[in-house]
N, C-alpha and C. Protein backbone atom coordinates (compact mmCIF):
# COMPACT_ATOMS: atom_id res chain seq x y z
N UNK A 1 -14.72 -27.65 7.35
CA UNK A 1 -15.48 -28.62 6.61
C UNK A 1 -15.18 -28.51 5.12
N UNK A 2 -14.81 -27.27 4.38
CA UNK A 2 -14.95 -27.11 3.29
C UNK A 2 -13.32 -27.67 3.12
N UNK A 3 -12.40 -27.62 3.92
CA UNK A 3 -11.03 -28.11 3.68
C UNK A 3 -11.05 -29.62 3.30
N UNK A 4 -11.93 -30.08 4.10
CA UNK A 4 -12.29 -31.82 4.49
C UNK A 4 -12.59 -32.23 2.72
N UNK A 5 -13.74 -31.16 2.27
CA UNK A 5 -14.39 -31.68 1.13
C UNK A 5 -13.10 -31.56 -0.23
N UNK A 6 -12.89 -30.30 -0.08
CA UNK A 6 -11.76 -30.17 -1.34
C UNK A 6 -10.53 -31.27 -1.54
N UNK A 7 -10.13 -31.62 0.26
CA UNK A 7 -9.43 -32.28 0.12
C UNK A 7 -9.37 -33.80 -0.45
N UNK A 8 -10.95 -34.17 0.23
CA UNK A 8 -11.18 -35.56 -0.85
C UNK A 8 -11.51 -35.65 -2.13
N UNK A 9 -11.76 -34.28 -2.74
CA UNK A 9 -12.00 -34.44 -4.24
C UNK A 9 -10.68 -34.49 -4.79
N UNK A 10 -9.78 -33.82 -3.94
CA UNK A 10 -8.18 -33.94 -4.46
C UNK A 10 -7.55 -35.00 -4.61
N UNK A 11 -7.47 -35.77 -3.22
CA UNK A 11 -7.01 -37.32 -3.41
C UNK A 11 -7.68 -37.97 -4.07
N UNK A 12 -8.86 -37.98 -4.83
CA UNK A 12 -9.25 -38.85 -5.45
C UNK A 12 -9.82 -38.53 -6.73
N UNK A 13 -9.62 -39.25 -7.81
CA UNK A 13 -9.28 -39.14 -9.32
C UNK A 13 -10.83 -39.41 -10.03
N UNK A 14 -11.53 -38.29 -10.42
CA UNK A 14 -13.37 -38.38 -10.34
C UNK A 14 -13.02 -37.75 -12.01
N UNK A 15 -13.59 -38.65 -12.99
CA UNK A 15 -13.66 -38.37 -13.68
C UNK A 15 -14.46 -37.43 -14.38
N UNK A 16 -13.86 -36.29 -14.73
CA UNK A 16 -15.36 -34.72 -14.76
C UNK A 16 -14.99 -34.42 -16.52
N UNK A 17 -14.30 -34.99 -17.18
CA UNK A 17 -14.17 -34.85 -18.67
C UNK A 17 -15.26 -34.67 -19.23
N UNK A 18 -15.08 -33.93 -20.31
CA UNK A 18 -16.63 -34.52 -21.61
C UNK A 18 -16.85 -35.51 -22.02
N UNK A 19 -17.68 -35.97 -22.63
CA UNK A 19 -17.89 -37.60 -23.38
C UNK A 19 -17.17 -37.19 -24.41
N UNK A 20 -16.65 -38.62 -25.03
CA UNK A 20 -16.08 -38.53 -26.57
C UNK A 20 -17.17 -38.03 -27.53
N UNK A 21 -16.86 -37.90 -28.49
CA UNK A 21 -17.26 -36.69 -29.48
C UNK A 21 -18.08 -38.03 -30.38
N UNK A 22 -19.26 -37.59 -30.86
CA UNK A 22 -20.31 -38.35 -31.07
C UNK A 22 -21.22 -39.39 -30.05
N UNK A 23 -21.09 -39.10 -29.30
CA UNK A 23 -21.61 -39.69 -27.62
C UNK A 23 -23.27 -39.61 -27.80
N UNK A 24 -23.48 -38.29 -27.91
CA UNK A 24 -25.16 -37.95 -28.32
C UNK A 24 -25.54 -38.93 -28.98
N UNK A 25 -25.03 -38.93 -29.91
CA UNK A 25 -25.63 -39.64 -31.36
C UNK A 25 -25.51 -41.08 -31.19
N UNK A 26 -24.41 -41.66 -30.40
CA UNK A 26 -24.77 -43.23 -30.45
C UNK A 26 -25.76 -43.15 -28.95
N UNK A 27 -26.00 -42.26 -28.23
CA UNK A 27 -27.52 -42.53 -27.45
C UNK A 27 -28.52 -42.17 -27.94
N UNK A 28 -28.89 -41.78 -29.00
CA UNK A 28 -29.73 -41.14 -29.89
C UNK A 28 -30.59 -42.73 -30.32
N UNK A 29 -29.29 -43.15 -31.26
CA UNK A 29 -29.67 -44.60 -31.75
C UNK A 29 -29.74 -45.97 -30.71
N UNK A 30 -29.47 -45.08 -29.81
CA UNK A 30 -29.68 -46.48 -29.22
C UNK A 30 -31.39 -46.05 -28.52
N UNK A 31 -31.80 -45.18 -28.44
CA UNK A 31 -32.51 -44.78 -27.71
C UNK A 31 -33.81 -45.46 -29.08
N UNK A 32 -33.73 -44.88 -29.38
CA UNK A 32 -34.48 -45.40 -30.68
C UNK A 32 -34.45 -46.82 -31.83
N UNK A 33 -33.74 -47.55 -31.38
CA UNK A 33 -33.65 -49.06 -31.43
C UNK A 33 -34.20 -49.69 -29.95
N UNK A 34 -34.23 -49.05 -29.03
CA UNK A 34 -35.46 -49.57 -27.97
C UNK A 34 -36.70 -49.20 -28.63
N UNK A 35 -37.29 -47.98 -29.14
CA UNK A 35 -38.15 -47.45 -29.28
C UNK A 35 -38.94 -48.86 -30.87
N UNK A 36 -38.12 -48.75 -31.36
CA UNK A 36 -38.58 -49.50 -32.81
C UNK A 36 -38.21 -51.02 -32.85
N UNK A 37 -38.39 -51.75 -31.54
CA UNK A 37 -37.71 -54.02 -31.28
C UNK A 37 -38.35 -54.32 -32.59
N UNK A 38 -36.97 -54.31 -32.62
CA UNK A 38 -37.83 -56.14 -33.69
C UNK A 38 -38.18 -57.01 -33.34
N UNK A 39 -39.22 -57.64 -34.43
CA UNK A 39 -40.13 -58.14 -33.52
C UNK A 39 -39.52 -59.92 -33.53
N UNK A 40 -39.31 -60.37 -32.40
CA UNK A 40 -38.94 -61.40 -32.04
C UNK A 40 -39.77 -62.71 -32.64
N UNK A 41 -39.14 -63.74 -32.61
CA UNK A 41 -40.19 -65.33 -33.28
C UNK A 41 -40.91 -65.32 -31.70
N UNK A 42 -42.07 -65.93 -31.94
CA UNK A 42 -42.80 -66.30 -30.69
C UNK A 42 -43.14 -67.74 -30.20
N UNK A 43 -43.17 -68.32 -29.38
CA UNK A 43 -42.91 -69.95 -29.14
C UNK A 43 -44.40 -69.77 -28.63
N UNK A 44 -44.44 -69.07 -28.03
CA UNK A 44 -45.67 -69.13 -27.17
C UNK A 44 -46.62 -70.43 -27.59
N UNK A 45 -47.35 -69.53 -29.08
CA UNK A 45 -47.91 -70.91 -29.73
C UNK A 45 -48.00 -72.35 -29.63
N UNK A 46 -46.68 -72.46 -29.58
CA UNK A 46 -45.82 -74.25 -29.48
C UNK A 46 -46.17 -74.88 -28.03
N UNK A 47 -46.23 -73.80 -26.94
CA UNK A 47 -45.94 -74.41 -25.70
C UNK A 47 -47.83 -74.10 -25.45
N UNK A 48 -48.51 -73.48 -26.12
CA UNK A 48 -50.11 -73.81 -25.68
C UNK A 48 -50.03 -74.97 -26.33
N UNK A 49 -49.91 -75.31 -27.79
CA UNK A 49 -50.52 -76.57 -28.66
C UNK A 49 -49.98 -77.82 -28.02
N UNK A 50 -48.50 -77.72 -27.07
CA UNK A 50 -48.25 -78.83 -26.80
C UNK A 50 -48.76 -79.11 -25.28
N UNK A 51 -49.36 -78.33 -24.36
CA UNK A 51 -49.95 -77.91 -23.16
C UNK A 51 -51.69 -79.25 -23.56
N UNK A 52 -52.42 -78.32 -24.36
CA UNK A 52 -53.15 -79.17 -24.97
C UNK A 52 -53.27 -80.54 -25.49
N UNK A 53 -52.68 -80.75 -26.38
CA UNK A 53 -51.83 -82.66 -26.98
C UNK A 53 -51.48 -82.73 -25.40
N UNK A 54 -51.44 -82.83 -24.56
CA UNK A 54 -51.03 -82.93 -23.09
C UNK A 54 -52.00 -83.51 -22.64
N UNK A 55 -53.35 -82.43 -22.70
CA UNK A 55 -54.32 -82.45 -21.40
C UNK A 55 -55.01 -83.80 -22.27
N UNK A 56 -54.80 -83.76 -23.68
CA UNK A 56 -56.18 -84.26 -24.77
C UNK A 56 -55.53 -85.91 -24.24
N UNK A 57 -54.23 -86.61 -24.43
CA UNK A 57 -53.47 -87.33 -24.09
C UNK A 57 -53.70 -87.84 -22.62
N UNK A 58 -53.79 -87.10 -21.25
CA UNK A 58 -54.03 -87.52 -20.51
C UNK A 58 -55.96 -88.14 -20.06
N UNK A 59 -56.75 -87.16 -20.97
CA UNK A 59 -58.23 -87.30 -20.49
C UNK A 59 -58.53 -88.77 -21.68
N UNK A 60 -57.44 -88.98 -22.85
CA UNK A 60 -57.71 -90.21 -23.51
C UNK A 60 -57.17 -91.44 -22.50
N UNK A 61 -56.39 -91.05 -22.01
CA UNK A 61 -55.38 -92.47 -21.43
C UNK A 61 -56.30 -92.75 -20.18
N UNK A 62 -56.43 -91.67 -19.27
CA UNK A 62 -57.78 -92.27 -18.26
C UNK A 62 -58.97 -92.82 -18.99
N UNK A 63 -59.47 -92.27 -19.63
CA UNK A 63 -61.15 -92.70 -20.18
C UNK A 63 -60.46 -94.54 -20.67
N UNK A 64 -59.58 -94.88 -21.52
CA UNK A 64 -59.13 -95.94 -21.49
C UNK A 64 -59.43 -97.11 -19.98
N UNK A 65 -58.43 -96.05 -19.43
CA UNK A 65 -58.11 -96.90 -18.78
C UNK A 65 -59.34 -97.48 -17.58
N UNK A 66 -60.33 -96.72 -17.79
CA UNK A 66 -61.72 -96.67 -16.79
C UNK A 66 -62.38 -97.75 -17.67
N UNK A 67 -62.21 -98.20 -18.80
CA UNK A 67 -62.91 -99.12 -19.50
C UNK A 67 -62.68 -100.28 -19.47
N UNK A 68 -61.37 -100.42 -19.11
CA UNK A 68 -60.19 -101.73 -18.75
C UNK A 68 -60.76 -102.35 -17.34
N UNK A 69 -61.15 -101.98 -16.94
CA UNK A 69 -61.02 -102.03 -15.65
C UNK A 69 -62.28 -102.16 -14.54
N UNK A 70 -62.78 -102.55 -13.47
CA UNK A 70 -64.11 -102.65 -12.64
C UNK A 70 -63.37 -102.32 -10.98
N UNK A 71 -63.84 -101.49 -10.73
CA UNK A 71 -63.77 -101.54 -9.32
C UNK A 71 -64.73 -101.47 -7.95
N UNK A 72 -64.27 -102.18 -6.95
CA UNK A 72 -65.79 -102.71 -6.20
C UNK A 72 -67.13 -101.57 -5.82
N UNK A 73 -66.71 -100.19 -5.97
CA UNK A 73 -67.63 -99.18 -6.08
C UNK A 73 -68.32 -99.42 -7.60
N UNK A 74 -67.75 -100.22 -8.41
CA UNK A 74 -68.83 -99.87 -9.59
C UNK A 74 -70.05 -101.27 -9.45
N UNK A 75 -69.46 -102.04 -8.86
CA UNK A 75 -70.28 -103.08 -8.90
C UNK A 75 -71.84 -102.88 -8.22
N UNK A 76 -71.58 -102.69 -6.89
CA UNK A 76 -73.08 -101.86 -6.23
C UNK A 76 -72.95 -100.87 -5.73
N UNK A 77 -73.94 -100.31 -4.74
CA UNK A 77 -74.14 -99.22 -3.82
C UNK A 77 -73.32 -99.97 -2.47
N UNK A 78 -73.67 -101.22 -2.20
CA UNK A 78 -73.17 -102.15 -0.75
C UNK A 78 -71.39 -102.07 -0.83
N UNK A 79 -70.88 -102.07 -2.47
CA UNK A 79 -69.78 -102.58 -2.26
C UNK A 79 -69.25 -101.24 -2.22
N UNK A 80 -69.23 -100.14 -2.88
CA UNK A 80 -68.90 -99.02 -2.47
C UNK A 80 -68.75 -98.30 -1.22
N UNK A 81 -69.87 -98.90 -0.26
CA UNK A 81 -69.51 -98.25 1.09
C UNK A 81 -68.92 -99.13 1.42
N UNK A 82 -68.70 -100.31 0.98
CA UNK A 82 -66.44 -101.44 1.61
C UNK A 82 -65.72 -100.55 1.33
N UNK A 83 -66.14 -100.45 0.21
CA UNK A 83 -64.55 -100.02 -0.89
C UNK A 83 -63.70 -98.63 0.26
N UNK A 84 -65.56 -97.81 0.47
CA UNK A 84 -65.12 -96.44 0.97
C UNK A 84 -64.35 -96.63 2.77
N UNK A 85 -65.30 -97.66 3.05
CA UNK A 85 -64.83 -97.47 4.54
C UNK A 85 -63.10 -97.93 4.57
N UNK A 86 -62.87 -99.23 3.67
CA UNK A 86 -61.52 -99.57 3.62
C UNK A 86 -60.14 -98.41 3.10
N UNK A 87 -60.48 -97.40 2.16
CA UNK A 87 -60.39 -97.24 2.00
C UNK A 87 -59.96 -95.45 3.01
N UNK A 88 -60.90 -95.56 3.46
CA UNK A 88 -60.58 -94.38 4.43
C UNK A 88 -59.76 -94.89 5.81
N UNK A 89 -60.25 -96.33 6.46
CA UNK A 89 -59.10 -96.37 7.45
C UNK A 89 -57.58 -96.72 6.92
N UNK A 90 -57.29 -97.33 5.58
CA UNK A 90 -56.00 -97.55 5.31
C UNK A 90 -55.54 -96.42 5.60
N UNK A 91 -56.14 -95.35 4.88
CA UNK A 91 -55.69 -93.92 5.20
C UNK A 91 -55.53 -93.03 6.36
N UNK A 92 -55.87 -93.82 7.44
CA UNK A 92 -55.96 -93.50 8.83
C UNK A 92 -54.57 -93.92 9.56
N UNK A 93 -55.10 -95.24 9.10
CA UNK A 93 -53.56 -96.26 9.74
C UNK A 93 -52.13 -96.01 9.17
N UNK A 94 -52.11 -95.22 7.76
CA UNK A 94 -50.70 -95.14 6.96
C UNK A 94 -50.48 -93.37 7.90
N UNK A 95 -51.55 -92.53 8.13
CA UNK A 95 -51.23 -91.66 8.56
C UNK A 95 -50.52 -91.76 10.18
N UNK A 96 -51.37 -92.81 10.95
CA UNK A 96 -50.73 -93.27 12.12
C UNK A 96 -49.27 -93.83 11.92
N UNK A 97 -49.12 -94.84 11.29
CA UNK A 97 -47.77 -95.30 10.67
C UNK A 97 -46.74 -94.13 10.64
N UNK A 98 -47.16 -93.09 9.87
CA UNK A 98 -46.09 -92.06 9.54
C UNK A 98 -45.89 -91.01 10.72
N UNK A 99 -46.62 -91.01 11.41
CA UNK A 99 -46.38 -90.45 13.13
C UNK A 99 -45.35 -90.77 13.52
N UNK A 100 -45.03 -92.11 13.41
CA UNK A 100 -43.89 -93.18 14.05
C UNK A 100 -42.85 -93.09 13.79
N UNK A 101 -42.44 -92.69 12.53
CA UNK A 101 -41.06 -92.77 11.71
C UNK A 101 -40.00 -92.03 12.20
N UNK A 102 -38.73 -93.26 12.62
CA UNK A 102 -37.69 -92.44 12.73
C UNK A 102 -36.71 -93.61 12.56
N UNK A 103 -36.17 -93.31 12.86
CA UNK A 103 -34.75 -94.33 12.39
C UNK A 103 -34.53 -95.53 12.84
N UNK A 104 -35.61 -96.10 13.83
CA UNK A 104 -35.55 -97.23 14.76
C UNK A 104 -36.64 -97.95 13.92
N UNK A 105 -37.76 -97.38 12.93
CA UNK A 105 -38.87 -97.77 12.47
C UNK A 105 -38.68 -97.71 11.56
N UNK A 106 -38.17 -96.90 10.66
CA UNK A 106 -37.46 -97.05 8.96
C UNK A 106 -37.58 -98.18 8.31
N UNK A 107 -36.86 -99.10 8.93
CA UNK A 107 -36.81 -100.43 8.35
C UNK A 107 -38.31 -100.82 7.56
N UNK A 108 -38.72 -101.36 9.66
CA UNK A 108 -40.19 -101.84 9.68
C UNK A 108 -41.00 -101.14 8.45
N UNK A 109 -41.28 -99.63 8.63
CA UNK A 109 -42.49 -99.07 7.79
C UNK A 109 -42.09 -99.36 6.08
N UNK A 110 -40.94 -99.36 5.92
CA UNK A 110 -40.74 -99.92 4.53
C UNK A 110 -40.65 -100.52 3.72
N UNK A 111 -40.40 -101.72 4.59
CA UNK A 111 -40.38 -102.98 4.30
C UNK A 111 -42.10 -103.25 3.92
N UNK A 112 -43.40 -102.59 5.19
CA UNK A 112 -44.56 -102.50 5.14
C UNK A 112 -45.30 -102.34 3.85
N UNK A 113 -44.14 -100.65 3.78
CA UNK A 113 -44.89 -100.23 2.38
C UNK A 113 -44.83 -100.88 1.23
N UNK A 114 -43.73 -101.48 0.69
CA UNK A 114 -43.44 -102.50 -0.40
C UNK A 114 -44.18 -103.70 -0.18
N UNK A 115 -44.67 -104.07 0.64
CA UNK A 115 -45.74 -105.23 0.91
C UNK A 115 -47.38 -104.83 0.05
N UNK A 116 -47.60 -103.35 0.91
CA UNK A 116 -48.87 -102.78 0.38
C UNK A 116 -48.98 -102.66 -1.26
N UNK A 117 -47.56 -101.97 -1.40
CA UNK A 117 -47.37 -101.73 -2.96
C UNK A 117 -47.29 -103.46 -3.97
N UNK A 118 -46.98 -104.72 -3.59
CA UNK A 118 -47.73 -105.56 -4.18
C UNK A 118 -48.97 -105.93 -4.20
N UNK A 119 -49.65 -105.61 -2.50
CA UNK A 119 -51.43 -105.85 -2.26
C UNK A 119 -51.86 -105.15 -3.43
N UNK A 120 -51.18 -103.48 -3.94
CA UNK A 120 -52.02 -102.69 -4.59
C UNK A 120 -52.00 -103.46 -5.90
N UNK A 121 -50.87 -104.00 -6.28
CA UNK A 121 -50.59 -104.21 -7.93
C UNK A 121 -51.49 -105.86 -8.14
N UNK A 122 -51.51 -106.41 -6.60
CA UNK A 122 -52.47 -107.48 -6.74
C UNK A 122 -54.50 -106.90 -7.19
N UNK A 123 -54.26 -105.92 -6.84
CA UNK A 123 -55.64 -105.59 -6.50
C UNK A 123 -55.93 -104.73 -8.07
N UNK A 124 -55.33 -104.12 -8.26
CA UNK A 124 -55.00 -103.58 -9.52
C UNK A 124 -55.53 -105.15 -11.04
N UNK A 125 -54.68 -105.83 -10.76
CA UNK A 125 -55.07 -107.00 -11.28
C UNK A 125 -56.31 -107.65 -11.22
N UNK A 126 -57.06 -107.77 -10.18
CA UNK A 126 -58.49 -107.79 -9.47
C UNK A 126 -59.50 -107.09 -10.08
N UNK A 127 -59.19 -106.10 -10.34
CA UNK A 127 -59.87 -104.98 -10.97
C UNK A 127 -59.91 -105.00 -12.53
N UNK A 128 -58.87 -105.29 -13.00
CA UNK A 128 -59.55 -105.77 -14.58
C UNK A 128 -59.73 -107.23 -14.94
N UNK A 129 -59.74 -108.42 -13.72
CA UNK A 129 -60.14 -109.54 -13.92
C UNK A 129 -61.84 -109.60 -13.67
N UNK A 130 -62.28 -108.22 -12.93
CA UNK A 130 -63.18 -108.12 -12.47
C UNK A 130 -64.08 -108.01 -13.72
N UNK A 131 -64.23 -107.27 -14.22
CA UNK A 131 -64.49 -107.03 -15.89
C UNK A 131 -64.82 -107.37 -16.97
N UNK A 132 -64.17 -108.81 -16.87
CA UNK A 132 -63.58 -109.72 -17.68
C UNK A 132 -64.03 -111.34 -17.54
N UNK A 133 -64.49 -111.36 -16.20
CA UNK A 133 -64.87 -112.42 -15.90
C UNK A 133 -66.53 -112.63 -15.31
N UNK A 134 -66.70 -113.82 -15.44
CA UNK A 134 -68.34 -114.20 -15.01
C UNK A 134 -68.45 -114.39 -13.58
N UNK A 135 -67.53 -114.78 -12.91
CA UNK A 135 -67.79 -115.21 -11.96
C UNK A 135 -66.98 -114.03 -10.82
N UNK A 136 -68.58 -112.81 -10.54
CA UNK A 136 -67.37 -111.98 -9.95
C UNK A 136 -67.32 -112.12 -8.58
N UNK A 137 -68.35 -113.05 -8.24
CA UNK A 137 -68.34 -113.21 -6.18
C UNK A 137 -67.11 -113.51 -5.57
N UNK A 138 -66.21 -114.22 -6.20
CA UNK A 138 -64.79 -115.09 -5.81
C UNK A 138 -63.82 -113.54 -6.57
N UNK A 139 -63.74 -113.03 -7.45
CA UNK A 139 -62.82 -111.98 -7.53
C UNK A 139 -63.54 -110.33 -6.49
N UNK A 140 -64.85 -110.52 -5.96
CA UNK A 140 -65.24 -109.65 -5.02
C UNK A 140 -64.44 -110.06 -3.73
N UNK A 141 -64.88 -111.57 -3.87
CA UNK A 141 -64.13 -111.74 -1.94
C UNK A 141 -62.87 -111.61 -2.08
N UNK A 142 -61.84 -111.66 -3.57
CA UNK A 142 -60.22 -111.56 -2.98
C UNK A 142 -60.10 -109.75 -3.18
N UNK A 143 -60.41 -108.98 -3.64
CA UNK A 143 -60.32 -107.75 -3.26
C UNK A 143 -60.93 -107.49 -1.99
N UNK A 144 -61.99 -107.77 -1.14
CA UNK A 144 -62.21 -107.39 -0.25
C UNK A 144 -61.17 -107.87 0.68
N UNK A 145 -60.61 -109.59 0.29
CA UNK A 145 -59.44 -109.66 1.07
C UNK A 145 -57.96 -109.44 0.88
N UNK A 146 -57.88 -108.49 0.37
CA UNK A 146 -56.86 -107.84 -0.12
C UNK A 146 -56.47 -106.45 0.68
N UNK A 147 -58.25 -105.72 1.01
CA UNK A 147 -58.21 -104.90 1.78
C UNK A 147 -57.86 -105.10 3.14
N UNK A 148 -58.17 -106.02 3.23
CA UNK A 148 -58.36 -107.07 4.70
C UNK A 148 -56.27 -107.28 5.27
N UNK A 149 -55.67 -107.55 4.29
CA UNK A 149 -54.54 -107.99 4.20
C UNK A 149 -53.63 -106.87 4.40
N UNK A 150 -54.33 -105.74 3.56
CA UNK A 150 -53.38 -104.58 3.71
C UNK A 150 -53.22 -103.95 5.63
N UNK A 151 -54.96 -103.86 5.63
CA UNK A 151 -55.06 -103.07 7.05
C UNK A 151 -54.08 -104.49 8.45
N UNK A 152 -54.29 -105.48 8.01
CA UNK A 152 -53.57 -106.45 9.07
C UNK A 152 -52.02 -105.83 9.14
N UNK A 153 -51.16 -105.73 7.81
CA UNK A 153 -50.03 -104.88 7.38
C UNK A 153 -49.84 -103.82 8.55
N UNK A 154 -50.42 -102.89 8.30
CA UNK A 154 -50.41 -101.66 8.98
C UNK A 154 -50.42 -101.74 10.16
N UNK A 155 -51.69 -103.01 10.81
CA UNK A 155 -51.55 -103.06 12.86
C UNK A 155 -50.83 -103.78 12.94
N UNK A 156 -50.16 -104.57 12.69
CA UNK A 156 -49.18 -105.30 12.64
C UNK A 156 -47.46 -104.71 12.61
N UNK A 157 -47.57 -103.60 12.08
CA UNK A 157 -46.55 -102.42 12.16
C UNK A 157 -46.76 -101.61 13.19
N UNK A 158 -47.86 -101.17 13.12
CA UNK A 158 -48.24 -100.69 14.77
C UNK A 158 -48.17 -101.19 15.94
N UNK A 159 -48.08 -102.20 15.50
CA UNK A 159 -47.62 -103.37 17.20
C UNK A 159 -46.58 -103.24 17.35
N UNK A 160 -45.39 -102.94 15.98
CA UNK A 160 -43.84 -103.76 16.16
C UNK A 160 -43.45 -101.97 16.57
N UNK A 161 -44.03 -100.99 15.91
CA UNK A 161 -43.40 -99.55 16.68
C UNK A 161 -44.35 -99.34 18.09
N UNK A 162 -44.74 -99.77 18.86
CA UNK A 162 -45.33 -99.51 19.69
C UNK A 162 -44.53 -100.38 20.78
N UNK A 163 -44.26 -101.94 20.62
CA UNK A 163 -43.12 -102.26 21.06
C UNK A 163 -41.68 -101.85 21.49
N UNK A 164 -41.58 -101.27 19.53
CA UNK A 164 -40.05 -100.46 19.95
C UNK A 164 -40.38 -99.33 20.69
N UNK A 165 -41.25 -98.55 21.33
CA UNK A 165 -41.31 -97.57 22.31
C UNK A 165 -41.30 -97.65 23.62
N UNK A 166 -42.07 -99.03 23.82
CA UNK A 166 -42.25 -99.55 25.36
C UNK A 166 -40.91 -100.01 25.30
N UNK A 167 -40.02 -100.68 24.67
CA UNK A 167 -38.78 -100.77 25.13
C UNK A 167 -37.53 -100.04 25.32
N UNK A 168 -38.09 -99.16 24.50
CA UNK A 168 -36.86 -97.40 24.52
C UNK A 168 -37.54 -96.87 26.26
N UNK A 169 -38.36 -97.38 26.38
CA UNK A 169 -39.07 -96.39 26.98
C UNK A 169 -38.52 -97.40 28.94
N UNK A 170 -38.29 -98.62 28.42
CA UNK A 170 -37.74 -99.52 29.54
C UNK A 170 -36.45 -99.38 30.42
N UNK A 171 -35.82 -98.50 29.00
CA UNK A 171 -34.48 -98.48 29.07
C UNK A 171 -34.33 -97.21 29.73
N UNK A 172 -34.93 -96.39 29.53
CA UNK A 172 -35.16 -95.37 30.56
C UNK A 172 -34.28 -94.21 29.03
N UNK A 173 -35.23 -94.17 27.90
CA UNK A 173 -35.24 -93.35 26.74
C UNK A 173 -36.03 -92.93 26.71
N UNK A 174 -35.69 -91.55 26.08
CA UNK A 174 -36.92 -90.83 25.83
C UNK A 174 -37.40 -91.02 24.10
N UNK A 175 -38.65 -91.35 23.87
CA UNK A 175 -39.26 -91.46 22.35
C UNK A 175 -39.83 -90.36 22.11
N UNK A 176 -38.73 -90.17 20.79
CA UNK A 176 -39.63 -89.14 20.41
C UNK A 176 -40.10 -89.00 18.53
C-alpha cells in the first residue's frame, strides 16, 4: 500500500514549495480591507421613496376613478344582489368554459372572450353614463342587459363545445 501511495505522489507534480516572499503581508492587507469596507452609496432610499410615489399614485388613480363612475351595487341594496348574482354565475360559466379548452374549442372560446371583452368596455361605459345622467332606469336596464348578453355568450359556447363532444364522441373518439 505504501508503494501504491509514494508512487502516485511521484507521477504526479503537487506543488509543496513556499509562497513567494511577502505572501503574509499581502494576506495581512487583504485581511484587513475586509475588516475596514468602505462604505458603499446606498439606493435603498430611492427604491422605498419610489415604492411609495407608487402606492400614493395608485390609491389616487382608484379614488378618481370611483368618482367617475356608478355601478349597479351603488345604486341600491336590490341592484347589488343583480350585480352580485350576475356576477358570480359569469364566473361559474367562464370557469365551465375553461374546463373545455383544447384545440377543437380554441377558436370558439376566443372568439367568446373578445365578445365579453366589448360587453365589458360597453358596460364600463354604462357605468359612468350612469353618474352623469338623470334618467338612470333605461341605463339600469342596459347594464342589466348587458349581463344578460354576456351569460347568453357563455351557454351558447357551451352548446357549441358540448356538440363538438357528442360528435368526437360519434366518431368513436375519445374527449378529453
Amino acid at each position: 500500500m505504501e508503494d501504491k501511495l509514494h508512487q502516485f505522489f511521484s507521477d504526479n507534480n503537487f506543488d509543496n514549495n513556499e509562497p513567494h516572499s511577502g505572501h503574509l503581508d499581502r494576506f495581512q492587507r487583504k485581511l484587513q480591507q475586509q475588516n475596514n469596507p468602505q462604505k458603499k452609496t446606498s439606493w435603498k432610499w430611492l427604491s422605498v421613496a419610489a415604492s411609495v410615489v407608487l402606492l400614493i399614485g395608485f390609491w389616487l388613480g382608484n379614488n378618481n376613478q370611483q368618482k367617475d363612475s356608478l355601478d349597479l351595487a351603488d345604486v341600491s341594496p336590490k341592484m347589488e344582489e343583480v350585480q352580485t348574482y350576475f356576477v358570480s354565475t359569469l364566473h361559474q360559466e367562464l370557469k365551465e368554459v375553461e374546463k373545455f379548452r383544447s384545440l377543437e374549442t380554441e377558436e370558439i372560446i376566443e372568439h367568446a372572450l373578445e365578445r365579453l371583452e366589448d360587453l365589458e368596455d360597453d358596460y364600463n361605459a354604462f357605468t359612468k353614463e350612469l353618474k352623469n345622467t338623470e334618467n338612470q332606469k333605461e341605463i339600469i336596464y342596459a347594464m342589466i342587459n348587458n349581463y344578460q348578453q354576456r351569460l347568453e355568450i357563455l351557454e351558447e359556447v357551451l352548446k357549441q363545445i358540448e356538440l363538438i363532444k357528442n360528435t368526437k364522441l360519434e366518431y368513436n373518439e375519445e374527449y378529453i
